[in-house]
C-alpha atoms as a PDB file:
ATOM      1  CA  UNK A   1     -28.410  15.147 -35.208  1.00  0.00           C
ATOM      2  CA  UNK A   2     -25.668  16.192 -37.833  1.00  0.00           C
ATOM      3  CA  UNK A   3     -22.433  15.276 -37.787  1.00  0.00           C
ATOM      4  CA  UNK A   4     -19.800  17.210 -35.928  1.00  0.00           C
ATOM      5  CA  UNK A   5     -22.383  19.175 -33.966  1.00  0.00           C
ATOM      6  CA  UNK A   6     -23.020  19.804 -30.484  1.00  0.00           C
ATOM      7  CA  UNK A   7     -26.745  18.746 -28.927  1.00  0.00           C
ATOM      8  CA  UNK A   8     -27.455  22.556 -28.407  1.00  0.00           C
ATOM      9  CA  UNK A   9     -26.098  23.560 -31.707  1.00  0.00           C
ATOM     10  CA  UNK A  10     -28.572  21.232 -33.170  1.00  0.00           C
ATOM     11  CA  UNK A  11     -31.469  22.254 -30.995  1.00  0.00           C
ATOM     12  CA  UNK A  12     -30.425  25.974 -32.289  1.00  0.00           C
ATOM     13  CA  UNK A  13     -30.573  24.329 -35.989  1.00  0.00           C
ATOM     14  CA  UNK A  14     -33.640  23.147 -35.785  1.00  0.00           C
ATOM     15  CA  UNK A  15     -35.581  26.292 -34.587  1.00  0.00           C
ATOM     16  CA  UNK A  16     -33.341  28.614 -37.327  1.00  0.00           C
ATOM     17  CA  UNK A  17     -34.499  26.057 -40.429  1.00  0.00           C
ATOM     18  CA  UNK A  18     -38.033  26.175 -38.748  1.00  0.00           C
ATOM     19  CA  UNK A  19     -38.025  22.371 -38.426  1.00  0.00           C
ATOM     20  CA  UNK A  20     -41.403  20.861 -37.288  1.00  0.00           C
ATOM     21  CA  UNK A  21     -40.790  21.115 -32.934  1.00  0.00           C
ATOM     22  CA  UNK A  22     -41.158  16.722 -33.471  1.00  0.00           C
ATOM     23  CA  UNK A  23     -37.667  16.496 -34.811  1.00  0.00           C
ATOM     24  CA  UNK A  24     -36.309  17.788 -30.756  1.00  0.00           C
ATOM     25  CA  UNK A  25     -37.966  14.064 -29.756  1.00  0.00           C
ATOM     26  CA  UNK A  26     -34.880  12.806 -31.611  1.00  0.00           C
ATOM     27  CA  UNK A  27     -32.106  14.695 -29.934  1.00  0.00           C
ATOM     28  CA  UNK A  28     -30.511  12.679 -27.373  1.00  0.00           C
ATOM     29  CA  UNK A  29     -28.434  14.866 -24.291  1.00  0.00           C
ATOM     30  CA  UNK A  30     -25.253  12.887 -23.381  1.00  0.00           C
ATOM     31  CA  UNK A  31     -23.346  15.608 -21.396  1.00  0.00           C
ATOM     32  CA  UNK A  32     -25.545  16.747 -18.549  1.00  0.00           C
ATOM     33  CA  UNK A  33     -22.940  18.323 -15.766  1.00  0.00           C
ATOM     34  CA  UNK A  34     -23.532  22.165 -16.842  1.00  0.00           C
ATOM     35  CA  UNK A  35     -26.767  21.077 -19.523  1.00  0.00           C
ATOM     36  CA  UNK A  36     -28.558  24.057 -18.300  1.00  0.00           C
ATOM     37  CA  UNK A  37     -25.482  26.552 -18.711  1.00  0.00           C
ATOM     38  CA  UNK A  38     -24.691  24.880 -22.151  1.00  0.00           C
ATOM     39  CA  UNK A  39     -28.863  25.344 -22.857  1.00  0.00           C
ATOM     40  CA  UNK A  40     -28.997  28.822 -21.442  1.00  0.00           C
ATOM     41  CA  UNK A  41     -25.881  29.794 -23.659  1.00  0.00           C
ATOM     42  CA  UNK A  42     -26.816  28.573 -26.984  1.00  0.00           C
ATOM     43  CA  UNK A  43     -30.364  29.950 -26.760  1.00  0.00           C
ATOM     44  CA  UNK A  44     -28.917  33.463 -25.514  1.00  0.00           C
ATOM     45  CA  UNK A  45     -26.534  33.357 -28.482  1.00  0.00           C
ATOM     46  CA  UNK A  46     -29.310  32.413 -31.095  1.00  0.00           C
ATOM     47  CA  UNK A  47     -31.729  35.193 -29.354  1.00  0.00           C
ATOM     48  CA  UNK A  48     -29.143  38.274 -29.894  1.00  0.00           C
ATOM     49  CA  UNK A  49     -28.494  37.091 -32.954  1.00  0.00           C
ATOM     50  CA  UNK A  50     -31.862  37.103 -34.308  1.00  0.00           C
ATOM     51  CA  UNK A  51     -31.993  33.383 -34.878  1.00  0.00           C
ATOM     52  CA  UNK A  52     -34.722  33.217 -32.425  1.00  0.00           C
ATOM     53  CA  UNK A  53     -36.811  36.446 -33.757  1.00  0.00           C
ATOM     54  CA  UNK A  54     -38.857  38.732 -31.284  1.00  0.00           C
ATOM     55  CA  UNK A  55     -42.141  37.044 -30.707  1.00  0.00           C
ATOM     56  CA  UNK A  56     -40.670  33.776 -30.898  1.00  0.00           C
ATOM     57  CA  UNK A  57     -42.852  31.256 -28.778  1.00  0.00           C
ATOM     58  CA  UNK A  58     -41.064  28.707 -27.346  1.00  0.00           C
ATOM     59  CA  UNK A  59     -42.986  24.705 -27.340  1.00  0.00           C
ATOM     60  CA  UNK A  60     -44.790  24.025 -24.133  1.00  0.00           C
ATOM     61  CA  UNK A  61     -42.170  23.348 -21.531  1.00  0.00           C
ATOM     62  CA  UNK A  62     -43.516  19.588 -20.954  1.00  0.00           C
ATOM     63  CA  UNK A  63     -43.258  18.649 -24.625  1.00  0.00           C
ATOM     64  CA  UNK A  64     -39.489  20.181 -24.729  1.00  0.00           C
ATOM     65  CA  UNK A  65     -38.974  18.610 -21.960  1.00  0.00           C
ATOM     66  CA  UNK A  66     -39.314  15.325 -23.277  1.00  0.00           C
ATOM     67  CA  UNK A  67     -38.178  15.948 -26.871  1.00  0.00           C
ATOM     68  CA  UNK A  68     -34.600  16.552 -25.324  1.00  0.00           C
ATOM     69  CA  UNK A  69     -35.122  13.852 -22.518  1.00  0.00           C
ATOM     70  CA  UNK A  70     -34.189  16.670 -19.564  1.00  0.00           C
ATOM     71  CA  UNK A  71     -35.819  17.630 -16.184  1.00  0.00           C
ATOM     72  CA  UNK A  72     -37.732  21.010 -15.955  1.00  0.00           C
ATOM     73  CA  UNK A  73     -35.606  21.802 -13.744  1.00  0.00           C
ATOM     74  CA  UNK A  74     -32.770  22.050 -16.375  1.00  0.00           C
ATOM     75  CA  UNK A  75     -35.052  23.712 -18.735  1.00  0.00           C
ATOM     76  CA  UNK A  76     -36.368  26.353 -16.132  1.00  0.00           C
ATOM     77  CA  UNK A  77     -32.796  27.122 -14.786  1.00  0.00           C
ATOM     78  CA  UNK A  78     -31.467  28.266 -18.155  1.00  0.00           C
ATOM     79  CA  UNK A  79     -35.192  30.287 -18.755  1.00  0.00           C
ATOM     80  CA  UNK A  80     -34.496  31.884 -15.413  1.00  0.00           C
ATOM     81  CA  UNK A  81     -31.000  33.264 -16.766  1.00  0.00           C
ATOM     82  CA  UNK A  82     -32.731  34.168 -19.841  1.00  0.00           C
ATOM     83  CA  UNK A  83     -35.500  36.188 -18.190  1.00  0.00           C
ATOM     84  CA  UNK A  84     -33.222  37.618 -15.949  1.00  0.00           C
ATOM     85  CA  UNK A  85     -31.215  39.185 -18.959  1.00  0.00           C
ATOM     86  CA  UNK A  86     -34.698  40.340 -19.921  1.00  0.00           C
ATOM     87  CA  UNK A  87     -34.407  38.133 -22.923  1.00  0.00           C
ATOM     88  CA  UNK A  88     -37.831  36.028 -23.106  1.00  0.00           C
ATOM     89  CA  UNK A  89     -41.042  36.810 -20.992  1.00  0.00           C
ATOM     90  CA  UNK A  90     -43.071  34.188 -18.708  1.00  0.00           C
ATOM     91  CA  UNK A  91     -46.656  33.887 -18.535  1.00  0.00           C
ATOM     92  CA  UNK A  92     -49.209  31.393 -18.387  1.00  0.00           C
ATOM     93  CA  UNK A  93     -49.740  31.373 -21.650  1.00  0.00           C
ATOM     94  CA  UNK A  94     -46.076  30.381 -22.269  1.00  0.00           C
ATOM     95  CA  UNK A  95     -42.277  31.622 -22.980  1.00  0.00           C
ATOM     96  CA  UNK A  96     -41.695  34.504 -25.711  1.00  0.00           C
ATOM     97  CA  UNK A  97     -38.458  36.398 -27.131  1.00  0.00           C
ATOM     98  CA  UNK A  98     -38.721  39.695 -26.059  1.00  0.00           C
ATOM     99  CA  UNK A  99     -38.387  42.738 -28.298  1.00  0.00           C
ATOM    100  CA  UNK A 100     -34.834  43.524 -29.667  1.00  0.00           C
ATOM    101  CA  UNK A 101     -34.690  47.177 -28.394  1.00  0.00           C
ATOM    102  CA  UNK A 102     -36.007  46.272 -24.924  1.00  0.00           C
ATOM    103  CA  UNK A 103     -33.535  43.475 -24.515  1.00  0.00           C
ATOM    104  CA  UNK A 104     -30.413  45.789 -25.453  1.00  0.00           C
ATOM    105  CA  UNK A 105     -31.921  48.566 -22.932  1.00  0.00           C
ATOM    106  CA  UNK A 106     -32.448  46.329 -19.867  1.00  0.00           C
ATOM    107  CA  UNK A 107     -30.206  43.132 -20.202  1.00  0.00           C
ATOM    108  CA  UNK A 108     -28.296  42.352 -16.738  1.00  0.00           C
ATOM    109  CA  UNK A 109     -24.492  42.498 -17.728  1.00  0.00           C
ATOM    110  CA  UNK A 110     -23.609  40.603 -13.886  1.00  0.00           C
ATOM    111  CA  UNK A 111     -25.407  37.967 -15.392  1.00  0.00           C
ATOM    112  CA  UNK A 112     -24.117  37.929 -19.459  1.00  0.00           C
ATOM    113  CA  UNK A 113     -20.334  37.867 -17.556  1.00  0.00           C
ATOM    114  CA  UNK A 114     -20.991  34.836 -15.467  1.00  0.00           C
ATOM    115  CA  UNK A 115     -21.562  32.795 -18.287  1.00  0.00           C
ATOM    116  CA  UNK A 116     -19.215  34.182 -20.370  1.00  0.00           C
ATOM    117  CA  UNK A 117     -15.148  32.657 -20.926  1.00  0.00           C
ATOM    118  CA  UNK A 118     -12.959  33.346 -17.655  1.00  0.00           C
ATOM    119  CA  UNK A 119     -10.670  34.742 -19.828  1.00  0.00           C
ATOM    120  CA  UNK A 120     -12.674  37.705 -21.403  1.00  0.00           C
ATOM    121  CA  UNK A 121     -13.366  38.645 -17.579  1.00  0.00           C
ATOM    122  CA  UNK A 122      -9.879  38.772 -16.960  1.00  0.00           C
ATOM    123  CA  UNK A 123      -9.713  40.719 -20.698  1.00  0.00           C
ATOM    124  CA  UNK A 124     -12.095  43.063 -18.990  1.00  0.00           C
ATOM    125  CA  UNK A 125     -10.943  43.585 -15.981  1.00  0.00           C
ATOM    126  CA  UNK A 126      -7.024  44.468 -17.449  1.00  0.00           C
ATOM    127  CA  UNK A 127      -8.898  46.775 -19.822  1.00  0.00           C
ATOM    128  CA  UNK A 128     -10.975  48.319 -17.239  1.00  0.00           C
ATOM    129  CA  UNK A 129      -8.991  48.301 -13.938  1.00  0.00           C
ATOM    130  CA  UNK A 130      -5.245  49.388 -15.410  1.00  0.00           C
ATOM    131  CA  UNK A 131      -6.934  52.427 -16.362  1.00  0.00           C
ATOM    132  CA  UNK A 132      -8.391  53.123 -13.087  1.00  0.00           C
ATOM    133  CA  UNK A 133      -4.857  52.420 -11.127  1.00  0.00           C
ATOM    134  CA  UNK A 134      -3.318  54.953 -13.714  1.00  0.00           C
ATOM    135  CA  UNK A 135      -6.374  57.754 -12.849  1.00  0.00           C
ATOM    136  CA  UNK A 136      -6.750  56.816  -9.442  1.00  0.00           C
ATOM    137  CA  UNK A 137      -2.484  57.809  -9.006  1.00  0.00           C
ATOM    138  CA  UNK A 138      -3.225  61.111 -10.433  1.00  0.00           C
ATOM    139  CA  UNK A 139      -6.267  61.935  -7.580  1.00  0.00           C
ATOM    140  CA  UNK A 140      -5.070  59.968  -5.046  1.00  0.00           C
ATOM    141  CA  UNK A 141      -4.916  62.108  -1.008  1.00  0.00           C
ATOM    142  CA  UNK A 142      -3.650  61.138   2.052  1.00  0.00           C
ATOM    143  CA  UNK A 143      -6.894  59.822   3.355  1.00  0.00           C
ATOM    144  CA  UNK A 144      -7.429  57.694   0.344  1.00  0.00           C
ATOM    145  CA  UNK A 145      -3.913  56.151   0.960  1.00  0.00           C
ATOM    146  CA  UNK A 146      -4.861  55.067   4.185  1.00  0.00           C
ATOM    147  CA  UNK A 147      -7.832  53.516   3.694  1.00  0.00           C
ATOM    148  CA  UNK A 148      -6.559  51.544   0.921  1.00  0.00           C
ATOM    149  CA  UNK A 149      -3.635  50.626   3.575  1.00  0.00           C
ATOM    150  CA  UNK A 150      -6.276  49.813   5.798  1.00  0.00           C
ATOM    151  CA  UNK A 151      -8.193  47.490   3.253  1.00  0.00           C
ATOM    152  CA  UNK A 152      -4.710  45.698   3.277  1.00  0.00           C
ATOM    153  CA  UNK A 153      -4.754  45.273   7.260  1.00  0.00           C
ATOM    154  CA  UNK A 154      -7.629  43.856   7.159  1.00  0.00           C
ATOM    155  CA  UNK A 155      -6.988  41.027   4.369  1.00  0.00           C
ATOM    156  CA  UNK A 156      -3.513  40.177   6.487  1.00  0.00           C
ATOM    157  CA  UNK A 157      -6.041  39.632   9.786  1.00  0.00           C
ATOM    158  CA  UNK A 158      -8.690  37.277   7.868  1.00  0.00           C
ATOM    159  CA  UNK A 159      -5.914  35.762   5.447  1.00  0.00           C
ATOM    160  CA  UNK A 160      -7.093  32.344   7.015  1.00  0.00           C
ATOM    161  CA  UNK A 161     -10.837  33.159   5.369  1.00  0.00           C
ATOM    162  CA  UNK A 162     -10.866  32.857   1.639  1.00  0.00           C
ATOM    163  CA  UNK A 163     -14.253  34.255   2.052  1.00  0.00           C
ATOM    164  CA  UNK A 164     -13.003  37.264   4.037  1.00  0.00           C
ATOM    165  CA  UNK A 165     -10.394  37.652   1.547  1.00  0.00           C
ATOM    166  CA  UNK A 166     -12.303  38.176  -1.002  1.00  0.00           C
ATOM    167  CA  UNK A 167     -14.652  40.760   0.325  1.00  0.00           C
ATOM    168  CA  UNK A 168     -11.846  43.063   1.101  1.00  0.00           C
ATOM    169  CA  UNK A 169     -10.569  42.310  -2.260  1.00  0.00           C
ATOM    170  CA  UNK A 170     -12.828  43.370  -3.939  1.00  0.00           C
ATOM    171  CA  UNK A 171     -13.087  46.690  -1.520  1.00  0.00           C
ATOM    172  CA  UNK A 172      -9.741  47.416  -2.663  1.00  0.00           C
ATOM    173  CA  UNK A 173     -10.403  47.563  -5.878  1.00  0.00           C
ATOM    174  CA  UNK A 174     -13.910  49.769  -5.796  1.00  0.00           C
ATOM    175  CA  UNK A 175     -12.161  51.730  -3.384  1.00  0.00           C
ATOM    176  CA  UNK A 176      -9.338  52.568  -6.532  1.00  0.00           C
ATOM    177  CA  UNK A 177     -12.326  53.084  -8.672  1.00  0.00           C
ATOM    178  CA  UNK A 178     -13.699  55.395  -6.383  1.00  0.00           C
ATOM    179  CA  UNK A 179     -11.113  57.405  -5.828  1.00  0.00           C
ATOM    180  CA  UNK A 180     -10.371  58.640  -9.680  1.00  0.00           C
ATOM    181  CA  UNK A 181     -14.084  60.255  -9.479  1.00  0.00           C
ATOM    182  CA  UNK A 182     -15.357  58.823 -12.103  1.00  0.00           C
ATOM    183  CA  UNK A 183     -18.918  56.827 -11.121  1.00  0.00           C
ATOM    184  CA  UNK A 184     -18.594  55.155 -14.108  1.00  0.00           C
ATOM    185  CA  UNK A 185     -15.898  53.115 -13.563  1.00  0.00           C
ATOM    186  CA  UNK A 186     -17.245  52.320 -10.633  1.00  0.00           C
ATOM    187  CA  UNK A 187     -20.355  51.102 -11.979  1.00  0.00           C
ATOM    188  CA  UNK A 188     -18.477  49.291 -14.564  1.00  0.00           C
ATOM    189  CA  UNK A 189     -16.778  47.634 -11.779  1.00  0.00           C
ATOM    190  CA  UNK A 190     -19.834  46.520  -9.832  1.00  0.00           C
ATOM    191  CA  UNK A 191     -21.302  45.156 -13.112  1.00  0.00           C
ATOM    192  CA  UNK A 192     -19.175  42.204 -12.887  1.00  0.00           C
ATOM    193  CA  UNK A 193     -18.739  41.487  -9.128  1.00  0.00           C
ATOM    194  CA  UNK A 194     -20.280  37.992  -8.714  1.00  0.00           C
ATOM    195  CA  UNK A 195     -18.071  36.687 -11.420  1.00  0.00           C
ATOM    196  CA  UNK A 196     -15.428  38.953 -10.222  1.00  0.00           C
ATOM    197  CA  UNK A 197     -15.556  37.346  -6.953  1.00  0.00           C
ATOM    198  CA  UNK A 198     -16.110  33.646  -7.909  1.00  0.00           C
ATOM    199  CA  UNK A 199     -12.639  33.828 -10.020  1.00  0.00           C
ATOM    200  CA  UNK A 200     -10.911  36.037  -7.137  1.00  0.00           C
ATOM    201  CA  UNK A 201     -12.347  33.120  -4.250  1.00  0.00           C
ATOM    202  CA  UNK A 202     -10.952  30.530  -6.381  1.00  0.00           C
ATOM    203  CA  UNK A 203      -8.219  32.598  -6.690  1.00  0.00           C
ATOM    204  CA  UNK A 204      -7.219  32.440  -2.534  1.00  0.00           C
ATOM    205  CA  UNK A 205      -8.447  28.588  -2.518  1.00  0.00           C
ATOM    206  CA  UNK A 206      -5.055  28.312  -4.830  1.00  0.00           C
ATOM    207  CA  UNK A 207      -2.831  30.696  -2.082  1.00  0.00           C
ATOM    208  CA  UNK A 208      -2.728  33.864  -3.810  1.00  0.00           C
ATOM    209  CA  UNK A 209      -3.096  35.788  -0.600  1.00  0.00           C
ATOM    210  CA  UNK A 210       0.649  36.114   0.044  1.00  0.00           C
ATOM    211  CA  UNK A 211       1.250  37.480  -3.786  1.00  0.00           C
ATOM    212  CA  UNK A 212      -2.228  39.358  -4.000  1.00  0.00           C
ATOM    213  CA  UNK A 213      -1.252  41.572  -0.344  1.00  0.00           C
ATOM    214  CA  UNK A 214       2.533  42.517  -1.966  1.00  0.00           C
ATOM    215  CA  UNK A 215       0.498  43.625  -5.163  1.00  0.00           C
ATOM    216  CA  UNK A 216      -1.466  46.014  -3.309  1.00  0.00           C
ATOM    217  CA  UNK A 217       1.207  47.180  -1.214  1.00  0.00           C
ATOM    218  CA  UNK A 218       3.157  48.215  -4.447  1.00  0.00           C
ATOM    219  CA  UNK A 219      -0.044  49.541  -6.026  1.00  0.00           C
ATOM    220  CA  UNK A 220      -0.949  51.626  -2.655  1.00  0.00           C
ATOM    221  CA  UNK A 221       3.189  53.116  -3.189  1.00  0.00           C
ATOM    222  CA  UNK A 222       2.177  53.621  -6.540  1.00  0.00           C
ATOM    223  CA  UNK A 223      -0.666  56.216  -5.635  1.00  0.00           C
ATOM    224  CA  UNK A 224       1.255  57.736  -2.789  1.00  0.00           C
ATOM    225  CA  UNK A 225       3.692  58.987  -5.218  1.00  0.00           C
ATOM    226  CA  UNK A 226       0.985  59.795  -7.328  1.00  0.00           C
ATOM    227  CA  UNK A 227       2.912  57.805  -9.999  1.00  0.00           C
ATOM    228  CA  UNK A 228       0.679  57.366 -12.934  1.00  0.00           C
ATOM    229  CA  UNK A 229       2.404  54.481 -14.929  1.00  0.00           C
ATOM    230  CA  UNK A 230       3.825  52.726 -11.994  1.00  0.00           C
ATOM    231  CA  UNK A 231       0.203  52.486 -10.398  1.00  0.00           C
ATOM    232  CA  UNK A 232      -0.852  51.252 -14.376  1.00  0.00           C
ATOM    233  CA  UNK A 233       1.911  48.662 -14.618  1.00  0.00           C
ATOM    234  CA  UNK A 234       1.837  47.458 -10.862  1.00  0.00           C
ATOM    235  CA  UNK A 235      -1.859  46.785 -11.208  1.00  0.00           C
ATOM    236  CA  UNK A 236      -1.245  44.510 -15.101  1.00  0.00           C
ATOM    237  CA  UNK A 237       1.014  42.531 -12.976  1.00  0.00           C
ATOM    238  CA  UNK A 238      -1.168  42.177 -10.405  1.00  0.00           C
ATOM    239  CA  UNK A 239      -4.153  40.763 -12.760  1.00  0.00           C
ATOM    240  CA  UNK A 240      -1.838  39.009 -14.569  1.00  0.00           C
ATOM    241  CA  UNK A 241      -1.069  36.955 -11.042  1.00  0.00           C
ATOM    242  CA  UNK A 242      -4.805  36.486 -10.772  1.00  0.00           C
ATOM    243  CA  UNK A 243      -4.971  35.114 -13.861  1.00  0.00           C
ATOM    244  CA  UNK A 244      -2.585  32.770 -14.122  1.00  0.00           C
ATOM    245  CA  UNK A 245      -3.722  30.779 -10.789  1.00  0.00           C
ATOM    246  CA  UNK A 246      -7.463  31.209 -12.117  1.00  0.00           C
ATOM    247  CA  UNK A 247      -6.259  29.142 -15.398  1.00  0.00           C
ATOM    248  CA  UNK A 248      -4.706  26.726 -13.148  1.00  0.00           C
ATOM    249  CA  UNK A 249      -7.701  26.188 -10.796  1.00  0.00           C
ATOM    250  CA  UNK A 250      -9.966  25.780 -14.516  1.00  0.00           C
ATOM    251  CA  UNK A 251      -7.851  23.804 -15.873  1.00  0.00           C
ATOM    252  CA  UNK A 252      -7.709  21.353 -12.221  1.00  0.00           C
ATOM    253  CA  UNK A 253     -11.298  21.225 -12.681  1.00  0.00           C
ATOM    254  CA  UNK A 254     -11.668  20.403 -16.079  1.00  0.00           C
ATOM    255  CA  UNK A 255      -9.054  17.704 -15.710  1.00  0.00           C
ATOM    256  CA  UNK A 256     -10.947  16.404 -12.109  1.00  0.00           C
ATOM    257  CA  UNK A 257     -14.569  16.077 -14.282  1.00  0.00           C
ATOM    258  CA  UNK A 258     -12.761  14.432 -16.561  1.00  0.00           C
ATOM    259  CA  UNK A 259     -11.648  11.856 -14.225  1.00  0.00           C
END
């Protein structure tokens, strides 16, 4: 393994220089909390780069197995993410790279944005959901008032379930999308919900209920005067909340699994 470089970075090495598949047996795996996340992410990265060219085939999952002294369970949990972006193919006669243009056509963004840095979520969700608040304003009836207000009700009731919380959170927030019209938004929206909602439970684990209700309050004002920019700049602020007590609950963590 060179110097300075990570196992997977190596392992990545290795298959770009077209190293005989022997030289994995010397790899040794020291950090094995996320190994499959770490393994899933460094192949995806050397697939969409080309390092790993369509038609790739991967060593037989037993050998690889052994070469970097993990479980198949490891190895099979970061194939599983890979297949599910439609990145390799399975089959009994063993793991490819799929074809470039099929990849790009079919690849599952819910499942590129779970593994990707909390902070380009966040990134994406400023980018994304200030621009809905700002259209959403500018369509926003009566009837969509209210059952925005009523989304609210509903997360004051279950404020003691983080669970519950979350759910309506995230309601709120489609529900904007929905109103400016636009299905795409929507869509885009729904494309990141699972990691949307794992950052947004950890979020209410941390007691961002209180703060997260007054933000929607003053967004749901926002639309009632039909007030483009306030709706724009009350919903930045509002992320901005989120994010700062998701960085705190990451950074717990990290500092916890260091312990």
């Amino acid at each position: 393994m060179r110097d300075g470089g990570t196992v997977m970075e190596d392992i990545v090495d290795i298959v770009q220089t077209g190293s005989p598949p022997d030289v994995f047996s010397e790899i040794s795996l020291s950090n094995r909390s996320r190994l499959s996340e770490e393994l899933f992410i460094k192949l995806r990265d050397a697939i969409l780069s080309g390092a790993l060219p369509s038609g790739y085939v991967f060593p037989n999952e037993n050998d690889l197995c052994k070469r970097l002294d993990i479980g198949r369970s490891t190895l099979r949990e970061a194939y599983a993410a890979l297949e599910a972006m439609n990145l390799i193919a399975r089959s009994r006669n063993g793991t490819l790279v799929n074809d470039a243009a099929g990849m790009r056509n079919t690849m599952n963004f819910d499942v590129i944005a779970q593994y990707t840095d909390p902070a380009h979520i966040m990134e994406f969700r400023q980018i994304l959901e200030v621009g809905i608040a700002s259209r959403a304003a500018l369509k926003a009836t009566a009837d969509d008032v209210e059952k925005l207000r009523e989304i609210v009700r509903q997360m004051e009731r279950h404020s003691s379930s983080n669970a519950a919380l979350t759910f309506y959170d995230f309601e709120f927030h489609s529900t904007l999308a929905r109103i400016t019209g636009n299905e795409l938004l929507l869509i885009a929206l729904r494309s990141i919900q699972l990691s949307y909602e794992r950052f947004v439970f950890m979020a209410f684990q941390k007691n961002l209920c209180a703060q997260s209700i007054k933000d929607h309050n003053e967004i749901i004002e926002a639309l009632l005067q039909n007030n483009s920019a306030r709706a724009a700049q009350s919903m930045l602020e509002h992320l901005n909340h989120v994010s700062r007590v998701v960085d705190s609950s990451l950074a717990d963590d990290r500092e916890s699994g260091q312990n």
